[in-house]
C-alpha atoms as a PDB file:
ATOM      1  CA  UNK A   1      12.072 -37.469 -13.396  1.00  0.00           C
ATOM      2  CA  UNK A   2      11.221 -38.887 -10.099  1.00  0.00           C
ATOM      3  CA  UNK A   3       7.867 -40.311 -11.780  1.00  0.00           C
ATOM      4  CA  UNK A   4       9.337 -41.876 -14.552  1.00  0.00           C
ATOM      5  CA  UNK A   5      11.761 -43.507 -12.207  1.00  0.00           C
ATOM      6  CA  UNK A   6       8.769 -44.785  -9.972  1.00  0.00           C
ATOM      7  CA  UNK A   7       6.917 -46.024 -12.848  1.00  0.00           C
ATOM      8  CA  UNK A   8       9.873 -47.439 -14.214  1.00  0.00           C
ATOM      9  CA  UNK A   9      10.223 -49.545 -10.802  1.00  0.00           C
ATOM     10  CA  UNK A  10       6.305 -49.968 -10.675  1.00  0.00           C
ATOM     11  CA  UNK A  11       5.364 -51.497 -14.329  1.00  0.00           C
ATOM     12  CA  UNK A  12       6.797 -54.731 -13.992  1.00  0.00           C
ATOM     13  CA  UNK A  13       5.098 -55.650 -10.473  1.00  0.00           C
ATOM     14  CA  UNK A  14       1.826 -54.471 -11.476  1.00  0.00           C
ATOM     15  CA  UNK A  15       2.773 -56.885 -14.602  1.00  0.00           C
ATOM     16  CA  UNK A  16       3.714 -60.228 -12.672  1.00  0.00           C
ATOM     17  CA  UNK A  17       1.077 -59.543 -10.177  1.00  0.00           C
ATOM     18  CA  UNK A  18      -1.540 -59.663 -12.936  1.00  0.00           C
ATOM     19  CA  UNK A  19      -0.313 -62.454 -14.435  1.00  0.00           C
ATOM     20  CA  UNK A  20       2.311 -61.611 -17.051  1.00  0.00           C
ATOM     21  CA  UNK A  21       5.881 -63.665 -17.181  1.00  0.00           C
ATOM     22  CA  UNK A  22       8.809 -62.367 -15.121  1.00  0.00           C
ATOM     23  CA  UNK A  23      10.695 -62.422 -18.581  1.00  0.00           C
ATOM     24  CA  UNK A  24       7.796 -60.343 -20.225  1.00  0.00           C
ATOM     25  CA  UNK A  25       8.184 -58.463 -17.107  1.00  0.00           C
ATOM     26  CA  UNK A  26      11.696 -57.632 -17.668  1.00  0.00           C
ATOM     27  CA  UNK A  27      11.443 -56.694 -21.175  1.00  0.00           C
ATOM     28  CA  UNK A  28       8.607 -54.338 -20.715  1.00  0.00           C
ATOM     29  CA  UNK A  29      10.572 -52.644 -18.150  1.00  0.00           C
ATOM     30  CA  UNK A  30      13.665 -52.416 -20.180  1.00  0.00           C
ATOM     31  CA  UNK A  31      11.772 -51.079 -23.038  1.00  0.00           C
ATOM     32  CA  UNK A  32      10.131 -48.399 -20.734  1.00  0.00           C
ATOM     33  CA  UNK A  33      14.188 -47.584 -19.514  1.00  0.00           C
ATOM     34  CA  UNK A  34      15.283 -46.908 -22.583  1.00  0.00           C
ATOM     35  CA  UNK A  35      12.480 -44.747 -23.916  1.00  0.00           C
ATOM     36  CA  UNK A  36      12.426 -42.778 -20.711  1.00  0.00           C
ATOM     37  CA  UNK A  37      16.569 -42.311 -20.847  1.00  0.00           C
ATOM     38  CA  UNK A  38      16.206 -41.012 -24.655  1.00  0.00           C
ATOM     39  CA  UNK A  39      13.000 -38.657 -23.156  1.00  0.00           C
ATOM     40  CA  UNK A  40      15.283 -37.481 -20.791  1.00  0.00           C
ATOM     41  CA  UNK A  41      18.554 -36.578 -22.997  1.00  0.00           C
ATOM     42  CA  UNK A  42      16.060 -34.813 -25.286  1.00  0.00           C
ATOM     43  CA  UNK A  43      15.098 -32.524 -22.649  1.00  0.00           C
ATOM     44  CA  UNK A  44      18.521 -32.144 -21.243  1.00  0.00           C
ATOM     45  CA  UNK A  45      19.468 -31.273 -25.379  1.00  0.00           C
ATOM     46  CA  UNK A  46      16.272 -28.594 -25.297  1.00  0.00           C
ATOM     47  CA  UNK A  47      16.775 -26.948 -22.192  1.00  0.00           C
ATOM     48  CA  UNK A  48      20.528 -26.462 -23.067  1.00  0.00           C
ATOM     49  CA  UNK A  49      19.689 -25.030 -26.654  1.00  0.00           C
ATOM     50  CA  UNK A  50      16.848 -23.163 -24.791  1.00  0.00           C
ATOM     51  CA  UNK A  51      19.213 -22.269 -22.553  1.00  0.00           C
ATOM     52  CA  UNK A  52      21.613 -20.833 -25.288  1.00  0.00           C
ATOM     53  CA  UNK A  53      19.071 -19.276 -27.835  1.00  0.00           C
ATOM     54  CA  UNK A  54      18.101 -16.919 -24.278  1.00  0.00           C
ATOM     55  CA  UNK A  55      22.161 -15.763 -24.040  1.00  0.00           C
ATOM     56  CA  UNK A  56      22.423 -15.093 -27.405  1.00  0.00           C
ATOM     57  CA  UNK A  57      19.120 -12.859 -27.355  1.00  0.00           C
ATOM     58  CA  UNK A  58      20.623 -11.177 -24.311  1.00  0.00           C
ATOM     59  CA  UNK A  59      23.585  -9.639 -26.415  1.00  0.00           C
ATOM     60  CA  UNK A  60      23.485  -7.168 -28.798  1.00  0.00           C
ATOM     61  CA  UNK A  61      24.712  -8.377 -31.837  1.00  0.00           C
ATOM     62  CA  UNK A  62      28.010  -6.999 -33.371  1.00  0.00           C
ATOM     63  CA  UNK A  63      25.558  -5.805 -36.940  1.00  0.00           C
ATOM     64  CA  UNK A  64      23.316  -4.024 -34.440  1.00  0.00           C
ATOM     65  CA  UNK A  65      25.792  -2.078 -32.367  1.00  0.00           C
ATOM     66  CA  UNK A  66      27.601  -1.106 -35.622  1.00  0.00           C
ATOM     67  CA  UNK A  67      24.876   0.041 -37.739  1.00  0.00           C
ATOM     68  CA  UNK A  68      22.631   1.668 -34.762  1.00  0.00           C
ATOM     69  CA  UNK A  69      21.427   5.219 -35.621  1.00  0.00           C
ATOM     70  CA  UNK A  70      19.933   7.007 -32.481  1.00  0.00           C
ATOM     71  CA  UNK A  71      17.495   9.324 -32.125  1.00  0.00           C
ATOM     72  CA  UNK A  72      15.854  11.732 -34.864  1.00  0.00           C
ATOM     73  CA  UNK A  73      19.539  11.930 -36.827  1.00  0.00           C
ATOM     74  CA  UNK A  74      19.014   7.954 -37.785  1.00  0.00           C
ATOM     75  CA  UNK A  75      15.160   8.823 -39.590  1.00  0.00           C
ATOM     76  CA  UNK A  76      16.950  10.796 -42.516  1.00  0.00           C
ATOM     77  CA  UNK A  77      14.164  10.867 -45.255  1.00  0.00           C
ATOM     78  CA  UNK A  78      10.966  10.645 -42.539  1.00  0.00           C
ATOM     79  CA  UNK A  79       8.956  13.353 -41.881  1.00  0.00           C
ATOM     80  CA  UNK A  80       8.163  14.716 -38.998  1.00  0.00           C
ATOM     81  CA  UNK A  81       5.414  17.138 -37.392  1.00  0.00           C
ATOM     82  CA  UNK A  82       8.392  20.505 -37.059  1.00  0.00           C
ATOM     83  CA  UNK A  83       9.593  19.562 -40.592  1.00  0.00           C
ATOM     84  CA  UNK A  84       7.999  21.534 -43.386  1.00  0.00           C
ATOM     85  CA  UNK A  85       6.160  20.833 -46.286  1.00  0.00           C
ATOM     86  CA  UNK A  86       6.563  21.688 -50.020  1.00  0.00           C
ATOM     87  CA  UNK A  87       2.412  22.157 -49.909  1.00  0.00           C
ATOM     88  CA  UNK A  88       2.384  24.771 -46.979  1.00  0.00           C
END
């Protein structure tokens, strides 16, 4: 953020000093403002959501916790290498 501050200080000197009005100048420098305030409440809005999706990942879910089946009780129907055959 620092940069885009500097740049938004440096654009219009480099622009009067090579020859451009102090009103063209200004308006430059207000356009760059505005597009690097909306740049930075998009990021603010993706690292919160970012920020949120990570939390939400973090807890089990209420569907998980309830339907959870645990070790070789939850496989009902699955094979295993102990479990006999009908063709043995």
């Amino acid at each position: 953020m620092r940069w885009a501050a500097f740049s938004c200080l440096l654009v219009p000197v480099v622009l009067v000093v090579y020859g451009t009005s102090f009103g063209g100048a200004a308006v430059a420098t207000l356009g760059l403002f505005v597009v690097t305030a909306a740049c930075l409440v998009l990021l603010r809005h993706s690292e919160r959501t970012a920020a949120r999706v990570r939390a939400e990942e973090r807890l089990p879910s209420a569907h998980r916790r309830r339907h959870s089946r645990g070790g070789p009780a939850g496989r009902r129907g699955c094979r295993t290498s102990d479990s006999a055959s009908p063709h043995d």
